[in-house]
Protein backbone atom coordinates (compact mmCIF):
# COMPACT_ATOMS: atom_id res chain seq x y z
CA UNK A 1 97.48 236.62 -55.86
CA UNK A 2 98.02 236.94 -52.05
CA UNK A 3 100.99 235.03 -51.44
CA UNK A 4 99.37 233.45 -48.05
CA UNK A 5 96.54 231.19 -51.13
CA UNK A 6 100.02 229.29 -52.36
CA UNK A 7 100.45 228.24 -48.78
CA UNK A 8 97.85 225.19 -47.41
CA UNK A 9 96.74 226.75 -44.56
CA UNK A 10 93.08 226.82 -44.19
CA UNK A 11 93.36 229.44 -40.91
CA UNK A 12 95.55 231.94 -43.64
CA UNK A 13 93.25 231.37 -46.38
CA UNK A 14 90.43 232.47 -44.03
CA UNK A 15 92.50 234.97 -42.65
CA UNK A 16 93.33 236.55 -46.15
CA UNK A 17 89.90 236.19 -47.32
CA UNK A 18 88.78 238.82 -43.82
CA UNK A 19 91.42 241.07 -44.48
CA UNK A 20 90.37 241.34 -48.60
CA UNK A 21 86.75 241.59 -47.41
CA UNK A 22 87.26 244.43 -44.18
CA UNK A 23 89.68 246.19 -47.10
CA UNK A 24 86.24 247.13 -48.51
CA UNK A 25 84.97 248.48 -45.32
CA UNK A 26 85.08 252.43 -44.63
CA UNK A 27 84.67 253.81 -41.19
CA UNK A 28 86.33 256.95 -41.96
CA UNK A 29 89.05 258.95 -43.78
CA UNK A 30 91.40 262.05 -44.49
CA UNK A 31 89.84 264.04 -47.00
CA UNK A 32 90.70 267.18 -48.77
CA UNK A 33 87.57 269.73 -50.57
CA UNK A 34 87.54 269.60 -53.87
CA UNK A 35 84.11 271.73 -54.22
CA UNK A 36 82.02 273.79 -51.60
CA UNK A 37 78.18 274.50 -52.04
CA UNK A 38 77.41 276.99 -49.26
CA UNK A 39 73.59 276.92 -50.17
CA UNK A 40 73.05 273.24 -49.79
CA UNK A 41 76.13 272.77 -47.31
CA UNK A 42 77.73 270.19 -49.25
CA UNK A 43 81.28 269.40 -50.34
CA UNK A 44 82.83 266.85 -52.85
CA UNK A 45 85.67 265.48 -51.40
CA UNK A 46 89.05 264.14 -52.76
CA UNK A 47 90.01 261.07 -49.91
CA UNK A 48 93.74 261.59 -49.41
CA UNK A 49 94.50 258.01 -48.78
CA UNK A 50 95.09 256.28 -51.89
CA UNK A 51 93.33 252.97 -52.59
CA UNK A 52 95.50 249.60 -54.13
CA UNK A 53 94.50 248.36 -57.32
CA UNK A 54 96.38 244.30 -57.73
CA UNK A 55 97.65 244.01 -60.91
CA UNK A 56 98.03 241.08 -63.89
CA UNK A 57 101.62 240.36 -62.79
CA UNK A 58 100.33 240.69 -58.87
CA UNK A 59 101.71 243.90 -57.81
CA UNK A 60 99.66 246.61 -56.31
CA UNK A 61 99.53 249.74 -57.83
CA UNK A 62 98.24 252.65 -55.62
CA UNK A 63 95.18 254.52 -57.08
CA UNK A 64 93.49 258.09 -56.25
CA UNK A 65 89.50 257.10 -55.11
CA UNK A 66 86.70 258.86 -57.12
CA UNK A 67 86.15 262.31 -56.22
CA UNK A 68 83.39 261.83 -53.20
CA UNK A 69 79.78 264.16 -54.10
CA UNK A 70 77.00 265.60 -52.33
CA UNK A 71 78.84 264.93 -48.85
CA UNK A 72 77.25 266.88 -45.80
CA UNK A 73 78.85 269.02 -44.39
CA UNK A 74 78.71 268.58 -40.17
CA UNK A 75 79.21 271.90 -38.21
CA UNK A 76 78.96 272.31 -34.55
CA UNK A 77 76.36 272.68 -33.25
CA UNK A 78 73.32 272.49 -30.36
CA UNK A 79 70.76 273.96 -29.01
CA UNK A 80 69.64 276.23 -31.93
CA UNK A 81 72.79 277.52 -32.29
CA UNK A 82 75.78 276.55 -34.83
CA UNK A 83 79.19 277.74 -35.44
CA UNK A 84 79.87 277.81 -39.26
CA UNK A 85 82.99 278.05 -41.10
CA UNK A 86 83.45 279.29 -44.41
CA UNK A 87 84.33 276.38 -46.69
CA UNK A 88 86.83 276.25 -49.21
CA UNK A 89 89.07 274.37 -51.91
CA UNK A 90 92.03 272.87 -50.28
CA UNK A 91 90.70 272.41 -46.73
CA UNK A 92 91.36 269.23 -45.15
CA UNK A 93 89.42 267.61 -42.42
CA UNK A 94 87.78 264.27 -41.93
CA UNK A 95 85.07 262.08 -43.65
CA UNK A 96 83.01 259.48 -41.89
CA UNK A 97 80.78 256.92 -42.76
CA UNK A 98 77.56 255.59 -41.39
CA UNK A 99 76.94 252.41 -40.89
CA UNK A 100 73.80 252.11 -43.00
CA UNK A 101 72.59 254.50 -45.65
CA UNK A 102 71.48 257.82 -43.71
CA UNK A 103 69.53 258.98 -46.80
CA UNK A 104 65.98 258.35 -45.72
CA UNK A 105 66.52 260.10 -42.29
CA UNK A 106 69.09 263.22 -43.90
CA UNK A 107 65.90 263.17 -46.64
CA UNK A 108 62.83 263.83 -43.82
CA UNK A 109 64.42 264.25 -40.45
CA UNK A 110 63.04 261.38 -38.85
CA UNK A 111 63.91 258.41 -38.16
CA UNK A 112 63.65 256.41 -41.65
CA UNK A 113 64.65 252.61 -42.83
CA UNK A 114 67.65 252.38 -44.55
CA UNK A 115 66.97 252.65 -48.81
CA UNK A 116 69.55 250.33 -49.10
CA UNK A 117 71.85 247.49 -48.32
CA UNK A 118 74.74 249.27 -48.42
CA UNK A 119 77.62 248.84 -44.89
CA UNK A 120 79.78 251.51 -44.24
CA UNK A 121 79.95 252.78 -47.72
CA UNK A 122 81.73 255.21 -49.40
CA UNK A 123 78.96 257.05 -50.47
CA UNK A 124 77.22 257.26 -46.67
CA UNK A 125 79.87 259.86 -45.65
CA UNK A 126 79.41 262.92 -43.49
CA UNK A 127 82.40 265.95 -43.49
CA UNK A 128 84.10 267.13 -40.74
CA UNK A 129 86.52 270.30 -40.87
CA UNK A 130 89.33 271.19 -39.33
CA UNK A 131 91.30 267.98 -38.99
CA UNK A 132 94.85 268.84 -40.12
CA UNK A 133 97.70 267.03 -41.42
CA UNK A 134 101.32 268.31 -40.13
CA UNK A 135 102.02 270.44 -43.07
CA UNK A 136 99.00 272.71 -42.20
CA UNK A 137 98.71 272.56 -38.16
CA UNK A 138 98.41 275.69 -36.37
CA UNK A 139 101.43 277.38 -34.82
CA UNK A 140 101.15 279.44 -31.62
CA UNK A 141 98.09 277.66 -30.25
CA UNK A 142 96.70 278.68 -26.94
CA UNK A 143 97.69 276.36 -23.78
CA UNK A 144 95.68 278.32 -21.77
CA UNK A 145 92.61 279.84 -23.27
CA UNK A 146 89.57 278.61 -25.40
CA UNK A 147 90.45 280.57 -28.91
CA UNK A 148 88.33 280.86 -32.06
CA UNK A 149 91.01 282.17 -34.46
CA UNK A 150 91.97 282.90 -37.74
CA UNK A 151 94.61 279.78 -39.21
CA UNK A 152 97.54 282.35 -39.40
CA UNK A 153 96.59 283.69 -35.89
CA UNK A 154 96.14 287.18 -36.63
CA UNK A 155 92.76 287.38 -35.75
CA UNK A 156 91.31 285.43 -32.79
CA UNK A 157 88.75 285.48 -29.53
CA UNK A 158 89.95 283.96 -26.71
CA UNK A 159 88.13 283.15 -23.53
CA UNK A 160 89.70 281.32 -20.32
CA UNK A 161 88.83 281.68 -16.47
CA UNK A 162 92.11 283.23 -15.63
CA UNK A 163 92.41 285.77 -18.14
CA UNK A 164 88.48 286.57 -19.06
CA UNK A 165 87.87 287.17 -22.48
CA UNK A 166 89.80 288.84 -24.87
CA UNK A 167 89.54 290.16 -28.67
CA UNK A 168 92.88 290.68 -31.30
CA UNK A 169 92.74 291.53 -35.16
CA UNK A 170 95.14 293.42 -37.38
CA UNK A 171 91.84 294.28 -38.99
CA UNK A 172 88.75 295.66 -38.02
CA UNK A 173 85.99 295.01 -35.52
CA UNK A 174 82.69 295.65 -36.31
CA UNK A 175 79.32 295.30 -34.19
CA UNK A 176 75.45 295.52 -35.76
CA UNK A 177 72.83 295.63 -32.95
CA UNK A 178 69.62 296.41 -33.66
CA UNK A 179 68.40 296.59 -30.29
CA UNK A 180 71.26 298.38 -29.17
CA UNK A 181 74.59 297.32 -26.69
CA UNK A 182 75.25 297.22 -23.56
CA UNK A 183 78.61 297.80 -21.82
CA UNK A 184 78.29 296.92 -18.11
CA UNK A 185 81.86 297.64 -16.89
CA UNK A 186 81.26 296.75 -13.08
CA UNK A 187 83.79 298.26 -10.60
CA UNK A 188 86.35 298.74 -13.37
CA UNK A 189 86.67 301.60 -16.06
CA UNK A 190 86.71 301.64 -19.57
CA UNK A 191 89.22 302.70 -21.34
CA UNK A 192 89.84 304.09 -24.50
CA UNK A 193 92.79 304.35 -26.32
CA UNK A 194 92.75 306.27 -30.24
CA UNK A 195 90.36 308.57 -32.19
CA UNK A 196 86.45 307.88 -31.07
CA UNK A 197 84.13 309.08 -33.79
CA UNK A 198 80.48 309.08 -32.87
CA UNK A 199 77.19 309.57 -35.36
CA UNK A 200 74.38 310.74 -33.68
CA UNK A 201 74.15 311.47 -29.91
CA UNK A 202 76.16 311.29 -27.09
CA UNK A 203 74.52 311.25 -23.77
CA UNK A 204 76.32 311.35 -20.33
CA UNK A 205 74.08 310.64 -17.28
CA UNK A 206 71.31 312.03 -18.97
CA UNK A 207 72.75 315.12 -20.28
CA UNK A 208 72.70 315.27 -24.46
CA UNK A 209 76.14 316.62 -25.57
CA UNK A 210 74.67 317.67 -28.89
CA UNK A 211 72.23 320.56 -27.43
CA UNK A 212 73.00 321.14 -23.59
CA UNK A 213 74.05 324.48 -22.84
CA UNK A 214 76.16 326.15 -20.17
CA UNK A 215 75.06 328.81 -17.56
CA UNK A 216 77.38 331.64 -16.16
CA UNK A 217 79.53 331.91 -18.92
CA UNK A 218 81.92 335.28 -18.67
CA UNK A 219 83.88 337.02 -21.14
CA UNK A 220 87.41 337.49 -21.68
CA UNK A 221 88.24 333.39 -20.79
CA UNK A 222 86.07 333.35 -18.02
CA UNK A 223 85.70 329.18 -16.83
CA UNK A 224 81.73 328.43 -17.73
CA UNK A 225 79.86 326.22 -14.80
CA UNK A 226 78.73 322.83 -15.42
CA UNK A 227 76.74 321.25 -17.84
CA UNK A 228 72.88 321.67 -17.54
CA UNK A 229 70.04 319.49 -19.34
C-alpha cells in the first residue's frame, strides 16, 4: 500500500492514483539487443531499466521487463538513401514508443487506423542505435569534424569545412566501381606514398604504358627519346 491511502487527503489519494496510472505509461527507454534479424531489420530488446513489482508485506522489489520482440529497427535515413549499421548482441541504444499502435501503417505504408486501443505501449516500440551509457561512450571524439567511425576509433571518415575530408584505417580500403572513378585533383597533386600495383592498363595522357614504344634508341646506354603512341 502507498503510504499517502493511510493519510485522508483526497488531493494525495488522487495524486497517488496519477502517479500509479502514468507508472504504466511508456514514452521511451534504454534498451540493450538481445537478438538481431538483419533480413527483417528487427531486434528483441532487453529494457535496461528495471520495473517495481509491490509486494505482500508492501515493499517493492525491482524486476527485469520481458524481453521486447519484433521491434523495428530505425536507421537514418532520407531521400532514398540510408546509413545502416551492422546490428549486434550487446548494443545499447534507445527504444521509443508510439502513441497508438503503428501496426496498420508499419503493415501497408499508408496511413492506417490504429488495430487497437493500446497508449504508449510497450509493445508499439521503435529502436534506435547508438545511444550509449557511460561505460561504453566513445573516447577521442572529433570537436571539429563530422566523423563516421569505428567505436574504438581506428577506423573513421571525417569531413569538416576547415580540414576537407579525410580517410584513416589500420586496415584496408577498398573501392568497387563499375562505371569506373574519377580523381579530379584541381590545382593540387596527388601523391602517392608505398608500392602501387596496377592490373590491366596504365594510360598517361593518352599514351598506353603496356605497348608504346620508344624511337631513337642507341646502344651502349644511349638515353632513348620520349614516349610515342
Amino acid at each position: 500500500m502507498d503510504l499517502r491511502e493511510r493519510i485522508n487527503d483526497p488531493e494525495e489519494t488522487i495524486r497517488a492514483a496519477i502517479e500509479q496510472h502514468m507508472s504504466r505509461v511508456w514514452t521511451s527507454a534504454p534498451v540493450r539487443v538481445v537478438s538481431y534479424d538483419a533480413g527483417k531489420q528487427t531486434v528483441s530488446l532487453q529494457v535496461t531499466t528495471k520495473a517495481f513489482i509491490k509486494q505482500e508485506d508492501g515493499s517493492q522489489k525491482a524486476v527485469d521487463i520481458p524481453v521486447l520482440q519484433d521491434v523495428r529497427v530505425q536507421f537514418p535515413a532520407g531521400g532514398g538513401q540510408t546509413m545502416t549499421f551492422p546490428i549486434a548482441a550487446g548494443d545499447e541504444g534507445l527504444a521509443v514508443f508510439t502513441t497508438r499502435s503503428p501496426d496498420g501503417w508499419q503493415q501497408s505504408g499508408s496511413d492506417s487506423p490504429p488495430p487497437d486501443a493500446s497508449v504508449a505501449s510497450l509493445s508499439n516500440g521503435f529502436f534506435i542505435p547508438g545511444v550509449k551509457s557511460d561505460p561504453k561512450a566513445l573516447s577521442d571524439v572529433s570537436t571539429s569534424a563530422t566523423e563516421i567511425r569505428s567505436d574504438d576509433g581506428n577506423t573513421k571518415i571525417s569531413l569538416s569545412g576547415a580540414g576537407g575530408v579525410g580517410i584513416a584505417t589500420d586496415k584496408t580500403v577498398g573501392i568497387a566501381a563499375a562505371q569506373g572513378v574519377n580523381i579530379g585533383s584541381g590545382a593540387g597533386e596527388t601523391a602517392i606514398t608505398g608500392t602501387v600495383r596496377i592490373t590491366g592498363e596504365l594510360i598517361v595522357n593518352g599514351i598506353v604504358f603496356s605497348t608504346h614504344k620508344h624511337t631513337g634508341v642507341q646502344p651502349a646506354g644511349g638515353t632513348s627519346e620520349g614516349p610515342t603512341n
